[in-house]
Protein backbone atom coordinates (compact mmCIF):
# COMPACT_ATOMS: atom_id res chain seq x y z
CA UNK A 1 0.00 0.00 0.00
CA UNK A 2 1.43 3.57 -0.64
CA UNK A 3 2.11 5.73 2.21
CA UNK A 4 -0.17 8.27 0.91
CA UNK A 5 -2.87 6.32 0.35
CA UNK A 6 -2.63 4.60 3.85
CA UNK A 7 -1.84 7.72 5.78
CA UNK A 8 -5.42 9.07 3.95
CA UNK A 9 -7.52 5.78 4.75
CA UNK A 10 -5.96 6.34 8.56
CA UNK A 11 -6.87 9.83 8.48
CA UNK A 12 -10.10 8.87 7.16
CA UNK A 13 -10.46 6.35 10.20
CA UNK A 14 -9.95 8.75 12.59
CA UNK A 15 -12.16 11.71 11.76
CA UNK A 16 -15.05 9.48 11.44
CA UNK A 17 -13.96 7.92 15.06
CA UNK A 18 -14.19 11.77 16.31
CA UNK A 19 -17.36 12.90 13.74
CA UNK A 20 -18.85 9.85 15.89
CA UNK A 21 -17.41 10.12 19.29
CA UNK A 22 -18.54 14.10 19.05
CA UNK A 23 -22.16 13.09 17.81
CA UNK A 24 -22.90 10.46 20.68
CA UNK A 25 -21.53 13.32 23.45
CA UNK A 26 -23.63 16.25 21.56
CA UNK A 27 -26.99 14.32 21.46
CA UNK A 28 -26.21 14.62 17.27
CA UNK A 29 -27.50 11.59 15.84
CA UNK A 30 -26.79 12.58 12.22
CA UNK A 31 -23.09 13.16 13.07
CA UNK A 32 -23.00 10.43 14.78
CA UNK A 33 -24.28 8.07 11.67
CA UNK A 34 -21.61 10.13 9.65
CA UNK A 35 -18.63 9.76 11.81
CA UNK A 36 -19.46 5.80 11.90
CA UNK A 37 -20.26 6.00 8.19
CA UNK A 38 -16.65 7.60 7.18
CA UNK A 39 -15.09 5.22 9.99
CA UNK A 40 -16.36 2.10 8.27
CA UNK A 41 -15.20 4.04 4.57
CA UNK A 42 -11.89 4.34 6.03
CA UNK A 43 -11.30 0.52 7.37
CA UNK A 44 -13.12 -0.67 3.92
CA UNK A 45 -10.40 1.48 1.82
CA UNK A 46 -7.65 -0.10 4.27
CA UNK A 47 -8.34 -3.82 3.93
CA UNK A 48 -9.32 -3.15 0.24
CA UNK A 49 -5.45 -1.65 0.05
CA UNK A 50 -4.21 -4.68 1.62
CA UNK A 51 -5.84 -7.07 -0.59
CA UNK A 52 -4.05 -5.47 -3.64
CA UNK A 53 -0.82 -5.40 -1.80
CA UNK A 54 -0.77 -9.35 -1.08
CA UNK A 55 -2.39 -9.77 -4.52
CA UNK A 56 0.76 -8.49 -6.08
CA UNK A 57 2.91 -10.46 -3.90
CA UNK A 58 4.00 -7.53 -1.78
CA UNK A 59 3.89 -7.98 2.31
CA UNK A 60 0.71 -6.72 3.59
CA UNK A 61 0.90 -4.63 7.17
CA UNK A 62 -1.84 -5.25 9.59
């Protein structure tokens, strides 16, 4: 996987982890589906950019 792409799934990750994390303290509901939305984006793209990296042959990083 290329750095950049990983360091955007991460980044991806973690602003839905806030986005939902903020929601659920705020009451927000719709942020909250959001944040979890992006979160689950973010893993997809991740495993998705793993499965290309072992596909051609290349070590795949948990």
């Amino acid at each position: 996987m290329g750095i950049g792409k990983k360091a955007k799934n991460v980044s991806r990750t973690l602003t839905g982890k806030t986005k939902e994390t903020t929601g659920k303290a705020t009451g927000n509901k719709s942020l909250e589906a959001k944040g979890k939305a992006e979160k689950i984006k973010g893993k997809a793209a991740q495993a998705a950019e793993r499965g290309k990296d072992t596909l051609r042959g290349r070590r795949a990083n948990p």
